[in-house]
PDB file of N, CA and C in Angstrom:
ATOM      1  N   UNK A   1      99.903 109.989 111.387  1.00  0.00           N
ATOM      2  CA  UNK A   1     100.692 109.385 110.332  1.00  0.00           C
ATOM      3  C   UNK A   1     101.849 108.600 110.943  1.00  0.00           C
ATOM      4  N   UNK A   2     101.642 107.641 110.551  1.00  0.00           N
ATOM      5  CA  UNK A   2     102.962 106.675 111.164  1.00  0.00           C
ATOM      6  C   UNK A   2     104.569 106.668 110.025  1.00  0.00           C
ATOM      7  N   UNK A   3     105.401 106.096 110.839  1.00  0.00           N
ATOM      8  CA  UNK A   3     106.809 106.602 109.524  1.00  0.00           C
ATOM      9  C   UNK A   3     107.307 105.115 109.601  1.00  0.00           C
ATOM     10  N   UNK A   4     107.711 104.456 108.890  1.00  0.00           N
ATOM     11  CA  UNK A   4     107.851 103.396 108.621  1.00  0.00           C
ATOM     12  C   UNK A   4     109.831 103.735 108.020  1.00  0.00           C
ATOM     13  N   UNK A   5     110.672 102.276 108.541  1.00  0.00           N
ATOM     14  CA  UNK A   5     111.945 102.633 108.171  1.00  0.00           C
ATOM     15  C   UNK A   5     111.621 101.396 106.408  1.00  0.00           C
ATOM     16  N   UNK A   6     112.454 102.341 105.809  1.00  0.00           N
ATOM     17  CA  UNK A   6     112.607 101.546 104.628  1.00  0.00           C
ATOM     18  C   UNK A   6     114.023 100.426 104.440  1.00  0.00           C
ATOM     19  N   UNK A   7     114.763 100.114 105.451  1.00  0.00           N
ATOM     20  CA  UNK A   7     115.077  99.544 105.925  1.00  0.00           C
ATOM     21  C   UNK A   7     114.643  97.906 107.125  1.00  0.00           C
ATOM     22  N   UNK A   8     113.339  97.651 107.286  1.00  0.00           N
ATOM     23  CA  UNK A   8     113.046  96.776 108.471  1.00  0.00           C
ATOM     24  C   UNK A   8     111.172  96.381 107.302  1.00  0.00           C
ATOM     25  N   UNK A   9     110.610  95.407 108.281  1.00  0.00           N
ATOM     26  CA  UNK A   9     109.692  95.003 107.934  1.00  0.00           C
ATOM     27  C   UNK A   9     108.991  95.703 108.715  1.00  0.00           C
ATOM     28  N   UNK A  10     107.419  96.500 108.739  1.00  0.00           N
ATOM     29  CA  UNK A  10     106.965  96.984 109.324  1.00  0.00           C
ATOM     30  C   UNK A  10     105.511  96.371 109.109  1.00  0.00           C
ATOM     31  N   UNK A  11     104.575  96.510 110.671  1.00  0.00           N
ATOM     32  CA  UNK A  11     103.338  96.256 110.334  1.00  0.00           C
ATOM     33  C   UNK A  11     102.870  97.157 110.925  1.00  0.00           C
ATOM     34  N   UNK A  12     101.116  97.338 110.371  1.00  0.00           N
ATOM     35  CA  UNK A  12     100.359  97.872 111.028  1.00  0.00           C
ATOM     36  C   UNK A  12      99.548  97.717 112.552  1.00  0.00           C
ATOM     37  N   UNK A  13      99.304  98.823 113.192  1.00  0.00           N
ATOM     38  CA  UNK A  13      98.092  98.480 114.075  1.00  0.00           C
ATOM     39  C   UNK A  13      97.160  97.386 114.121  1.00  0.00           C
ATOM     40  N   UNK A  14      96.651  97.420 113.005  1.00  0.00           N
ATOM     41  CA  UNK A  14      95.490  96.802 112.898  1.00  0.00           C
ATOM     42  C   UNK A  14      95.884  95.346 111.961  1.00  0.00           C
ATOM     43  N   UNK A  15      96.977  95.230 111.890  1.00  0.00           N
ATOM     44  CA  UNK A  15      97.799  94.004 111.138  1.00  0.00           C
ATOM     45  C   UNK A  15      97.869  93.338 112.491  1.00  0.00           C
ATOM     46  N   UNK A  16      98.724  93.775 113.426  1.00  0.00           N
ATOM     47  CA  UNK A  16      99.280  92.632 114.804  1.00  0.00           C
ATOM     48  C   UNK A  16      97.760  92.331 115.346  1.00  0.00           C
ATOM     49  N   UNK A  17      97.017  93.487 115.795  1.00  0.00           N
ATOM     50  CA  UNK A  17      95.825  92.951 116.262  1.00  0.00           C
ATOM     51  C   UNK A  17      95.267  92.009 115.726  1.00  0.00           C
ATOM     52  N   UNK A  18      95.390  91.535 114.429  1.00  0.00           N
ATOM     53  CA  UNK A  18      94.463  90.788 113.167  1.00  0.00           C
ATOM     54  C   UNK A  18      95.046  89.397 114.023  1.00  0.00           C
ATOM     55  N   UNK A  19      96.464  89.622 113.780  1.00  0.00           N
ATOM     56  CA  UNK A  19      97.211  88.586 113.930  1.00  0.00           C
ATOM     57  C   UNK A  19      97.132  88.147 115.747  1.00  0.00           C
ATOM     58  N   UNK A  20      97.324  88.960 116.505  1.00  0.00           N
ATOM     59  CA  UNK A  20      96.959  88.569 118.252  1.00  0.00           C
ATOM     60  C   UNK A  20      95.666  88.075 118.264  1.00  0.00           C
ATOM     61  N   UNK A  21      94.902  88.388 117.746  1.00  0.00           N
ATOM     62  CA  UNK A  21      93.274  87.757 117.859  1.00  0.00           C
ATOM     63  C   UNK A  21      93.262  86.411 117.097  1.00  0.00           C
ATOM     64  N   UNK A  22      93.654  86.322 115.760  1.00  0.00           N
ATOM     65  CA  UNK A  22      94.163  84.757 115.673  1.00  0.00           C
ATOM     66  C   UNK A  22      94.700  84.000 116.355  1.00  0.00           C
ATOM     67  N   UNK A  23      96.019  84.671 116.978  1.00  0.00           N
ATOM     68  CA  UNK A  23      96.404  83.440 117.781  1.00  0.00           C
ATOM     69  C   UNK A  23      95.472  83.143 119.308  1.00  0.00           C
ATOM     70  N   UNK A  24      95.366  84.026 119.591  1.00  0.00           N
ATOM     71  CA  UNK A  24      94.411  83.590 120.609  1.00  0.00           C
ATOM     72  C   UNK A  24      92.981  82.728 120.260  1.00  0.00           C
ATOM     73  N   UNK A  25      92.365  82.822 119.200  1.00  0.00           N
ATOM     74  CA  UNK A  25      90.993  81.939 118.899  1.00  0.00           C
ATOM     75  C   UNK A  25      92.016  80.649 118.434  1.00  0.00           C
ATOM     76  N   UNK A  26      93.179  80.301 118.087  1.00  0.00           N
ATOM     77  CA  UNK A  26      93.906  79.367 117.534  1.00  0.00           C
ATOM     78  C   UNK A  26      93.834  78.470 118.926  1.00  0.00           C
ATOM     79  N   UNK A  27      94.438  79.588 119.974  1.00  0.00           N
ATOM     80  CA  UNK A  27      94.901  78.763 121.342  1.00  0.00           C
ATOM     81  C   UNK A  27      96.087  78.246 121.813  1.00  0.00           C
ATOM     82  N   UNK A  28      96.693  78.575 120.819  1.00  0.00           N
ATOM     83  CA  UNK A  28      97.843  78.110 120.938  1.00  0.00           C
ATOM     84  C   UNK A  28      98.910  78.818 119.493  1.00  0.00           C
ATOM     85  N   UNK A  29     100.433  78.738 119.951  1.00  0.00           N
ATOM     86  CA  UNK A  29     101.560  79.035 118.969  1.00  0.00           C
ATOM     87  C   UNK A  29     102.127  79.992 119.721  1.00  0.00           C
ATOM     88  N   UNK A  30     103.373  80.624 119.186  1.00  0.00           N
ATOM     89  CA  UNK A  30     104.251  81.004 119.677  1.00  0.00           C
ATOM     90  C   UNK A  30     104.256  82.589 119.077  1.00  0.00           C
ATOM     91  N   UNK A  31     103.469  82.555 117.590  1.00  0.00           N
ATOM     92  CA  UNK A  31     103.612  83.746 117.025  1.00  0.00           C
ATOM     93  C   UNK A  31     102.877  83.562 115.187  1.00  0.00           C
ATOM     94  N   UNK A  32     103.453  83.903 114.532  1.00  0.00           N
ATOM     95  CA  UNK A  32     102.950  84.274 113.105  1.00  0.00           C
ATOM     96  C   UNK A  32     104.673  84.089 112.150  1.00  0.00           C
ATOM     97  N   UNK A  33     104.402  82.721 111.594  1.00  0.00           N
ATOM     98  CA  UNK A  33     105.506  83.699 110.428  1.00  0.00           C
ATOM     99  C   UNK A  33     105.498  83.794 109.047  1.00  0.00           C
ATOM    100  N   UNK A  34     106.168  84.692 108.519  1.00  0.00           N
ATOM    101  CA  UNK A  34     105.751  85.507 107.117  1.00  0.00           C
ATOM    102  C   UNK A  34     106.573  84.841 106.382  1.00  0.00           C
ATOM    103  N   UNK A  35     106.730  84.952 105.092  1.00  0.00           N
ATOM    104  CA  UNK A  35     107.493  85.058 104.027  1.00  0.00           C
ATOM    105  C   UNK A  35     107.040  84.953 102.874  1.00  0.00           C
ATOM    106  N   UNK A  36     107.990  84.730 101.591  1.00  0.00           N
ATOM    107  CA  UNK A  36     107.776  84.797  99.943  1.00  0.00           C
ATOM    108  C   UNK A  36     108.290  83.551  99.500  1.00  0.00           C
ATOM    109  N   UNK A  37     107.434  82.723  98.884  1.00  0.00           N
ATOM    110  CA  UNK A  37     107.855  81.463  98.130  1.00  0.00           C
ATOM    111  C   UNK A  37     107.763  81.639  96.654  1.00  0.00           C
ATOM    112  N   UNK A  38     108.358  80.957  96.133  1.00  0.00           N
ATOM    113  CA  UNK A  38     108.128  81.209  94.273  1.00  0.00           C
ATOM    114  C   UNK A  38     106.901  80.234  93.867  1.00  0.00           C
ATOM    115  N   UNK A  39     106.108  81.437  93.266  1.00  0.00           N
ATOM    116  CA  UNK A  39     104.581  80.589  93.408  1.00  0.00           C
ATOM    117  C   UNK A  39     103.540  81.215  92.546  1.00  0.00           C
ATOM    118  N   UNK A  40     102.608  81.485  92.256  1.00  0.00           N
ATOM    119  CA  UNK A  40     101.444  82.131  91.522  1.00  0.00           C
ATOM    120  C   UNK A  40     102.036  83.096  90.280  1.00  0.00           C
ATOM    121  N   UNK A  41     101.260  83.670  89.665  1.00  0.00           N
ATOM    122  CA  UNK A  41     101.143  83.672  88.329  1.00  0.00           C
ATOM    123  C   UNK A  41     101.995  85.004  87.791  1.00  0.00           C
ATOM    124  N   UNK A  42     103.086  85.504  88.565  1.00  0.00           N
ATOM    125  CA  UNK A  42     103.630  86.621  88.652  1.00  0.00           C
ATOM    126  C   UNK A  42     105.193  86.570  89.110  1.00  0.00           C
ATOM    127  N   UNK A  43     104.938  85.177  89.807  1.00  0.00           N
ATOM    128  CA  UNK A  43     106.629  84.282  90.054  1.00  0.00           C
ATOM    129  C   UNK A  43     106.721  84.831  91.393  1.00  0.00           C
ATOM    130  N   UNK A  44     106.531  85.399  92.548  1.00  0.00           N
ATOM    131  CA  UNK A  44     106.531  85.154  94.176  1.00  0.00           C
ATOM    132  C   UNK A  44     105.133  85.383  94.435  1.00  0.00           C
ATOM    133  N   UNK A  45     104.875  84.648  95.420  1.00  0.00           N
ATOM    134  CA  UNK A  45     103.531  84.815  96.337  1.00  0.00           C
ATOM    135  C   UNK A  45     104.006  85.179  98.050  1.00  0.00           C
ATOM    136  N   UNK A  46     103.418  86.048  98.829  1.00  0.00           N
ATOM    137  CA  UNK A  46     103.241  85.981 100.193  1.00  0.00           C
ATOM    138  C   UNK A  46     102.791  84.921 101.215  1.00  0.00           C
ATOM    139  N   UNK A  47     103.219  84.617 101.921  1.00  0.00           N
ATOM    140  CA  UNK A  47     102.368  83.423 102.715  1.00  0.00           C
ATOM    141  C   UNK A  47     102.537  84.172 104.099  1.00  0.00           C
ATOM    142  N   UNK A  48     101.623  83.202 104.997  1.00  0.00           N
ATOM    143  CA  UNK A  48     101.683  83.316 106.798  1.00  0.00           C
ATOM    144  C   UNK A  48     101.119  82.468 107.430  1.00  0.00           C
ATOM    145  N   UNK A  49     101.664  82.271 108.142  1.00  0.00           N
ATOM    146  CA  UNK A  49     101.067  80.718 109.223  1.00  0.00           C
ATOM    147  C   UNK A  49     101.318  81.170 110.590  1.00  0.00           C
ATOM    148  N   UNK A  50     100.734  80.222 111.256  1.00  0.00           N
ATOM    149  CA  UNK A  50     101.116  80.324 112.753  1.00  0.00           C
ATOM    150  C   UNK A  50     102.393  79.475 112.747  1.00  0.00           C
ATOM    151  N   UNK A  51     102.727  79.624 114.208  1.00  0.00           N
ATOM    152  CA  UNK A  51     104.136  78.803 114.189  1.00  0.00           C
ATOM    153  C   UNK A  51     104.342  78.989 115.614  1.00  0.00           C
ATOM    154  N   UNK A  52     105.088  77.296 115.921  1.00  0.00           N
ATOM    155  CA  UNK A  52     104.964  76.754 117.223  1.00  0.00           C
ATOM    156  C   UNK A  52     106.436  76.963 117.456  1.00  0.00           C
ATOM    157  N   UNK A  53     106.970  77.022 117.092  1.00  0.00           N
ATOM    158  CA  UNK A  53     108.466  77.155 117.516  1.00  0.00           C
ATOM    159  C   UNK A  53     109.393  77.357 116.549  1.00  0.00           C
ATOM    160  N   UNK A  54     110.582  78.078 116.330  1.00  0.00           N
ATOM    161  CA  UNK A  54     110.919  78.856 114.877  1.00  0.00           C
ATOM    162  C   UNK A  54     112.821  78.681 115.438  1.00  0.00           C
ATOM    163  N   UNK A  55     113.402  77.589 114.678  1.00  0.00           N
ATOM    164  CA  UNK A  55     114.251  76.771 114.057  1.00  0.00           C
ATOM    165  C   UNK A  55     115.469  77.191 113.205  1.00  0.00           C
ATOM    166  N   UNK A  56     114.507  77.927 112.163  1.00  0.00           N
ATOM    167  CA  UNK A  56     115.481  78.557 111.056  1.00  0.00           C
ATOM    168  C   UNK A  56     115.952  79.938 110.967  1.00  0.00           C
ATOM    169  N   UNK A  57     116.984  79.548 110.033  1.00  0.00           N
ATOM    170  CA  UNK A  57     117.698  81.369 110.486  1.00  0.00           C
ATOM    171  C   UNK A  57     116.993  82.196 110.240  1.00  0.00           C
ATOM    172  N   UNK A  58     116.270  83.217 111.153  1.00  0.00           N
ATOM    173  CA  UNK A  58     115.719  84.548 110.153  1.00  0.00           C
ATOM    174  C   UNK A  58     115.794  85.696 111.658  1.00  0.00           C
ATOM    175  N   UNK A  59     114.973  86.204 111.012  1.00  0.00           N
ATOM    176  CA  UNK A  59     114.656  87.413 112.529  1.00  0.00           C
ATOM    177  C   UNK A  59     113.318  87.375 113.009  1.00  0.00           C
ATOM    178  N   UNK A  60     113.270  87.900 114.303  1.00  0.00           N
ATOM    179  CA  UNK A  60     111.751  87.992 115.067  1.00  0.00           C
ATOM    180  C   UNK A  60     111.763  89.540 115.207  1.00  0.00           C
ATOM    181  N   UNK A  61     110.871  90.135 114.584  1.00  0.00           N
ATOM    182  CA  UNK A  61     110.276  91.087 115.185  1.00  0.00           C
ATOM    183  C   UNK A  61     108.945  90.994 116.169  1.00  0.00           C
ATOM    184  N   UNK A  62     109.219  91.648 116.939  1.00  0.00           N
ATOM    185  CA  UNK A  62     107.959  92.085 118.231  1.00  0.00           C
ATOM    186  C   UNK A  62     107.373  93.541 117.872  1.00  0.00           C
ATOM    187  N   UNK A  63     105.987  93.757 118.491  1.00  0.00           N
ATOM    188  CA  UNK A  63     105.159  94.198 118.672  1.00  0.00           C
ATOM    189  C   UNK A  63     103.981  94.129 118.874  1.00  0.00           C
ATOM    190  N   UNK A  64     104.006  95.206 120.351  1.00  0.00           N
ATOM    191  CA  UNK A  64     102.245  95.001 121.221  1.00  0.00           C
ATOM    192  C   UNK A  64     102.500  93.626 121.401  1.00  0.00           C
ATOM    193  N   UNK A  65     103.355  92.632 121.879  1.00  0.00           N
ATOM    194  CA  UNK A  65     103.567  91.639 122.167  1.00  0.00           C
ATOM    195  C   UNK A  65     103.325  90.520 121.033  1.00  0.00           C
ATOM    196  N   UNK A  66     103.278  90.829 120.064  1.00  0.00           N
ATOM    197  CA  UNK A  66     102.998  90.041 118.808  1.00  0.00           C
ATOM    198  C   UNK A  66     104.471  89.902 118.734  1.00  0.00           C
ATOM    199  N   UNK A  67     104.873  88.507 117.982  1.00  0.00           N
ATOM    200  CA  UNK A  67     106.053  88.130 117.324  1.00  0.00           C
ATOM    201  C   UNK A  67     105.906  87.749 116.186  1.00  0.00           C
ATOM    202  N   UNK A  68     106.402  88.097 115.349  1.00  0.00           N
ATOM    203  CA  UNK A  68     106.503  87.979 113.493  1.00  0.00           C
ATOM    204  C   UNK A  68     107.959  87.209 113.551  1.00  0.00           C
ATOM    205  N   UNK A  69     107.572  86.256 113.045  1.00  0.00           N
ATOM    206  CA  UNK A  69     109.277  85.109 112.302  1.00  0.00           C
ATOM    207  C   UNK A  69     109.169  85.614 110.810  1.00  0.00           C
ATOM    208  N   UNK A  70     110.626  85.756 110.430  1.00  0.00           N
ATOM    209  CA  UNK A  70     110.257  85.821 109.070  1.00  0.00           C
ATOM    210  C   UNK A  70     112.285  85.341 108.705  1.00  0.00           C
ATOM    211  N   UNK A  71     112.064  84.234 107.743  1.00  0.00           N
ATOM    212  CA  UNK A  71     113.258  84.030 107.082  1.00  0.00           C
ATOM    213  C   UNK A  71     114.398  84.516 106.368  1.00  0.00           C
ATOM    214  N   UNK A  72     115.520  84.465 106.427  1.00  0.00           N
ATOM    215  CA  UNK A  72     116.564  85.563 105.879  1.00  0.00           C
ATOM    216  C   UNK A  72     116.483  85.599 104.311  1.00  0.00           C
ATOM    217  N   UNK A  73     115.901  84.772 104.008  1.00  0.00           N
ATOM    218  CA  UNK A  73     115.923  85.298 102.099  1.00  0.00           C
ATOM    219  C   UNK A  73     114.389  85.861 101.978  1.00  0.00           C
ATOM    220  N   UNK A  74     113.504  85.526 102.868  1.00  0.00           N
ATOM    221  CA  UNK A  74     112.371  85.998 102.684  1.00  0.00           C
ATOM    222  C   UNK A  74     112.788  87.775 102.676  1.00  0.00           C
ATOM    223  N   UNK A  75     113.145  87.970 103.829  1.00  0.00           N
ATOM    224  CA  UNK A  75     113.533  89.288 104.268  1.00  0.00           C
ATOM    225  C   UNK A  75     114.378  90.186 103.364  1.00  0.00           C
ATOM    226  N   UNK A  76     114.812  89.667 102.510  1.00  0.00           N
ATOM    227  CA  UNK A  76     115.182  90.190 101.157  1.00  0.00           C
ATOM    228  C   UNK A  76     114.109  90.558 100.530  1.00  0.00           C
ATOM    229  N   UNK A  77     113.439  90.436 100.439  1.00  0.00           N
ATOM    230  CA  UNK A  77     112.403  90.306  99.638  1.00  0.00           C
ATOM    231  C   UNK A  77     110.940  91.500  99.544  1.00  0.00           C
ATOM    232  N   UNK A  78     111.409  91.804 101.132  1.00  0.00           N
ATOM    233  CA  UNK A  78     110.735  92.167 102.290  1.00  0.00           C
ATOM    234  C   UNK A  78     110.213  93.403 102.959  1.00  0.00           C
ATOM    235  N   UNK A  79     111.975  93.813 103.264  1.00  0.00           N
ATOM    236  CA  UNK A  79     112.537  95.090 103.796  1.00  0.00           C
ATOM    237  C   UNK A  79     111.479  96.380 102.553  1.00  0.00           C
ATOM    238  N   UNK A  80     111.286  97.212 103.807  1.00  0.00           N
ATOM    239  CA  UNK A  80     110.771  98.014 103.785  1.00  0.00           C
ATOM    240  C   UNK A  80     109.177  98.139 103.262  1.00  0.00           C
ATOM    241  N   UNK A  81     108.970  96.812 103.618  1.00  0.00           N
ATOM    242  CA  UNK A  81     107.084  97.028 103.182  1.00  0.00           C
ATOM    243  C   UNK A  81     106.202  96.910 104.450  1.00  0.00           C
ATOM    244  N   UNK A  82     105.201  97.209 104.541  1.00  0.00           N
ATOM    245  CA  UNK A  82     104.229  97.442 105.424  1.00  0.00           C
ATOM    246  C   UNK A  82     103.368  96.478 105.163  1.00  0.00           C
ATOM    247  N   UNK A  83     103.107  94.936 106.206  1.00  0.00           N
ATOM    248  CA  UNK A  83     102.322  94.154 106.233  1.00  0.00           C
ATOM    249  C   UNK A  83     100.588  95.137 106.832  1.00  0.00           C
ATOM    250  N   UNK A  84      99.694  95.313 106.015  1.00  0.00           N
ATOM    251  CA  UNK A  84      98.794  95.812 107.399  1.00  0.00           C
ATOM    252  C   UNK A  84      97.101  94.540 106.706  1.00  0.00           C
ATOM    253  N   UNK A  85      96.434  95.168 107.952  1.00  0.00           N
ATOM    254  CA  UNK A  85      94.773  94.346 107.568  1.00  0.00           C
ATOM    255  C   UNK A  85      94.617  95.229 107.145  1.00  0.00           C
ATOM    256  N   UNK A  86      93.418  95.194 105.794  1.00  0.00           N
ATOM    257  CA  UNK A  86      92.508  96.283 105.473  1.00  0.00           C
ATOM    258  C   UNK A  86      90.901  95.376 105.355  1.00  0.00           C
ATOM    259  N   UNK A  87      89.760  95.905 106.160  1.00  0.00           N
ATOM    260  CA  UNK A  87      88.591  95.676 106.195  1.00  0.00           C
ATOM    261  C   UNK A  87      87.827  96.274 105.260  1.00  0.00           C
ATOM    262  N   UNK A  88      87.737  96.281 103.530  1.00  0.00           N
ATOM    263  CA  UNK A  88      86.666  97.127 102.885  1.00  0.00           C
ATOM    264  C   UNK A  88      85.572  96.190 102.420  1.00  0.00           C
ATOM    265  N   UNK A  89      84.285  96.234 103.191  1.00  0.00           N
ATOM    266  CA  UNK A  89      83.436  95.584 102.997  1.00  0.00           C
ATOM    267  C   UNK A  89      83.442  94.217 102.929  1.00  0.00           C
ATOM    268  N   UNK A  90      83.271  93.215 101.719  1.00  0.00           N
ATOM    269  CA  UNK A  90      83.504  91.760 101.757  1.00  0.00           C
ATOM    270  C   UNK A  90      85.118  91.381 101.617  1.00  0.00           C
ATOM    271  N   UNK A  91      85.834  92.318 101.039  1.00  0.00           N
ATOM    272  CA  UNK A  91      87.325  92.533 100.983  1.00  0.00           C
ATOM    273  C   UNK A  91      88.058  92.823 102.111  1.00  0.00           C
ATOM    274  N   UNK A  92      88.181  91.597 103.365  1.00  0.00           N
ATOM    275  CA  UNK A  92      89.319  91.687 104.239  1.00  0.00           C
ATOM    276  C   UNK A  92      90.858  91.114 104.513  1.00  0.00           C
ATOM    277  N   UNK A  93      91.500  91.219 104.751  1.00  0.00           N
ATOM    278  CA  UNK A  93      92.765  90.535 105.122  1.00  0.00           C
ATOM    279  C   UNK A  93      93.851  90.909 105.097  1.00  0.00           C
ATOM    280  N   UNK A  94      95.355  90.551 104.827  1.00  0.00           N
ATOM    281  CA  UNK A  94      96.678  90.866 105.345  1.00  0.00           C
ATOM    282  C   UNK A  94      97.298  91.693 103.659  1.00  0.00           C
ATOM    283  N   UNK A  95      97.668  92.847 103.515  1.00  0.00           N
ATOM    284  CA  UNK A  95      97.716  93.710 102.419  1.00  0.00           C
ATOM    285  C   UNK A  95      99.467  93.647 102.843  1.00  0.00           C
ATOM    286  N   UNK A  96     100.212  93.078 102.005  1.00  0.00           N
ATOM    287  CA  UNK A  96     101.634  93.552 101.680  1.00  0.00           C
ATOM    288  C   UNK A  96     101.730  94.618 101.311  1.00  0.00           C
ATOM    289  N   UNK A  97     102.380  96.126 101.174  1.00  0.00           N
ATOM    290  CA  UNK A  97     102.605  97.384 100.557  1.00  0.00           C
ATOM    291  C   UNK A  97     103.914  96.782 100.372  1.00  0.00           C
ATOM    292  N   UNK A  98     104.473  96.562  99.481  1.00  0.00           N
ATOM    293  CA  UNK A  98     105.927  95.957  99.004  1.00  0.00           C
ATOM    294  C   UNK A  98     106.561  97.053  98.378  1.00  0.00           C
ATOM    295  N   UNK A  99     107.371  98.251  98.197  1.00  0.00           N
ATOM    296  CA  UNK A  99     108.307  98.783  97.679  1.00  0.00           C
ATOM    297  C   UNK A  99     109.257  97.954  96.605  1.00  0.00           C
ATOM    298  N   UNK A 100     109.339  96.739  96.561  1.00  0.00           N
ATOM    299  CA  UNK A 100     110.396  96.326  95.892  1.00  0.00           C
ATOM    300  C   UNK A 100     109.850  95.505  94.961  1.00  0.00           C
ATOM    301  N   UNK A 101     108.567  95.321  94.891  1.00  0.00           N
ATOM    302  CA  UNK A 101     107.524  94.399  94.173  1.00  0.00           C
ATOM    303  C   UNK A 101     107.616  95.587  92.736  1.00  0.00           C
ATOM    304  N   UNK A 102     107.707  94.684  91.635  1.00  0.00           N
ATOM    305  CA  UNK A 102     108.055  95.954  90.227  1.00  0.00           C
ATOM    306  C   UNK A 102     106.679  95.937  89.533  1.00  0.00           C
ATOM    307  N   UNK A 103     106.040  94.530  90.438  1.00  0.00           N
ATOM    308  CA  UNK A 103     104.483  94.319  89.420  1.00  0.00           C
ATOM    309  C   UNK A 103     103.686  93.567  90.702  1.00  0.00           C
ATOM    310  N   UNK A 104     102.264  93.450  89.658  1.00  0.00           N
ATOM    311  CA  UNK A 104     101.745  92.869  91.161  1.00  0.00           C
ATOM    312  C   UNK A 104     100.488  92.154  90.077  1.00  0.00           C
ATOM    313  N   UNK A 105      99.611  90.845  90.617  1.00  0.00           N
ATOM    314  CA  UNK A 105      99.223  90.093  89.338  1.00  0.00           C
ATOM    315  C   UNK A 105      97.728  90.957  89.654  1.00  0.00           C
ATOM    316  N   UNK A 106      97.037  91.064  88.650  1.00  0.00           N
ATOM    317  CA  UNK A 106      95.210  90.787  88.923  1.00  0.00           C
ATOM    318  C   UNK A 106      94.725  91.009  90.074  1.00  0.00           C
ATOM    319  N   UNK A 107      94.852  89.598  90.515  1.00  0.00           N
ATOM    320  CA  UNK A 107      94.357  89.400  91.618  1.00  0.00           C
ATOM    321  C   UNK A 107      94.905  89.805  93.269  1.00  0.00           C
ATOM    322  N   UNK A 108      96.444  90.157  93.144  1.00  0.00           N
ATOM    323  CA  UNK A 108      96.993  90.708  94.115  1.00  0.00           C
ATOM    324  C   UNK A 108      97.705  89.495  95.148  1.00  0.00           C
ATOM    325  N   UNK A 109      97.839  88.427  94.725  1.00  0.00           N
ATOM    326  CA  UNK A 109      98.596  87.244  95.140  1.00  0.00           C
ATOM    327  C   UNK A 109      99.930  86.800  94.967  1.00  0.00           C
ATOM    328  N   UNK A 110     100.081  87.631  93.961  1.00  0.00           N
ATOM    329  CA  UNK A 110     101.785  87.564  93.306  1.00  0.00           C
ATOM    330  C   UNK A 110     101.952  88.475  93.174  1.00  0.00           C
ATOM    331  N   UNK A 111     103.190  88.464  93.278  1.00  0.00           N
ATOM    332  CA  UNK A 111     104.282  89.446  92.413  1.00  0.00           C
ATOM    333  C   UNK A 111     105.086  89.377  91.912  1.00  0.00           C
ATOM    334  N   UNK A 112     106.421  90.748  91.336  1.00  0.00           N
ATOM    335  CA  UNK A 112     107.366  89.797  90.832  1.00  0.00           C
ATOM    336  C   UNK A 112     108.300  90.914  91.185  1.00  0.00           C
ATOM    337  N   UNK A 113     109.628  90.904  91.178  1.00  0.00           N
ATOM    338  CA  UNK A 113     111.157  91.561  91.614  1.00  0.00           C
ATOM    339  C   UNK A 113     111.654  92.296  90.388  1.00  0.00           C
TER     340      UNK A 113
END
């Protein structure tokens, strides 16, 4: 059982790996970065991209040599959820566990504060 601070952004095992194996078939970037834009049908959505070099104010977390950028209002937003992969059958990819999310839409693309 892993303990996660409810305080910090945390990922999984099998989240950085998701993400180190991307960047390597990519070939290139510096790292991964996260955040929340106002967007889909619930009023915030999650996003993530690669990213070549990181500019704006936020924080880097590391791990297993993975670097996560993530923006200072994003990180509001943020704190204390667990980015991880989950593989169930045709259902794979990057699962936010958000604590601060009060709803979450249908489809699992939005949320809302």
């Amino acid at each position: 059982m892993q303990v996660f601070s409810s305080t910090d952004l945390n990922f999984s095992d099998s989240a950085i790996n998701h993400f180190l194996s991307s960047l390597e078939n990519r070939g290139e970037g510096i790292g991964i970065k996260i955040g929340v834009k106002k967007a889909g049908c619930s009023g915030y959505e999650y996003f993530f991209d690669y990213i070549d070099s990181f500019e704006d104010d936020g924080v880097v977390f590391e791990k297993n040599g993975c670097k996560i950028f993530v923006d200072n209002s994003s990180l509001d937003f943020l704190k204390g959820s667990l980015v991880d992969y989950q593989n169930d059958g045709l259902n794979q990819g990057i699962k936010f566990i958000n604590p601060n999310a009060k709803a979450v839409c249908g489809c699992g693309e939005s949320f809302t504060i």
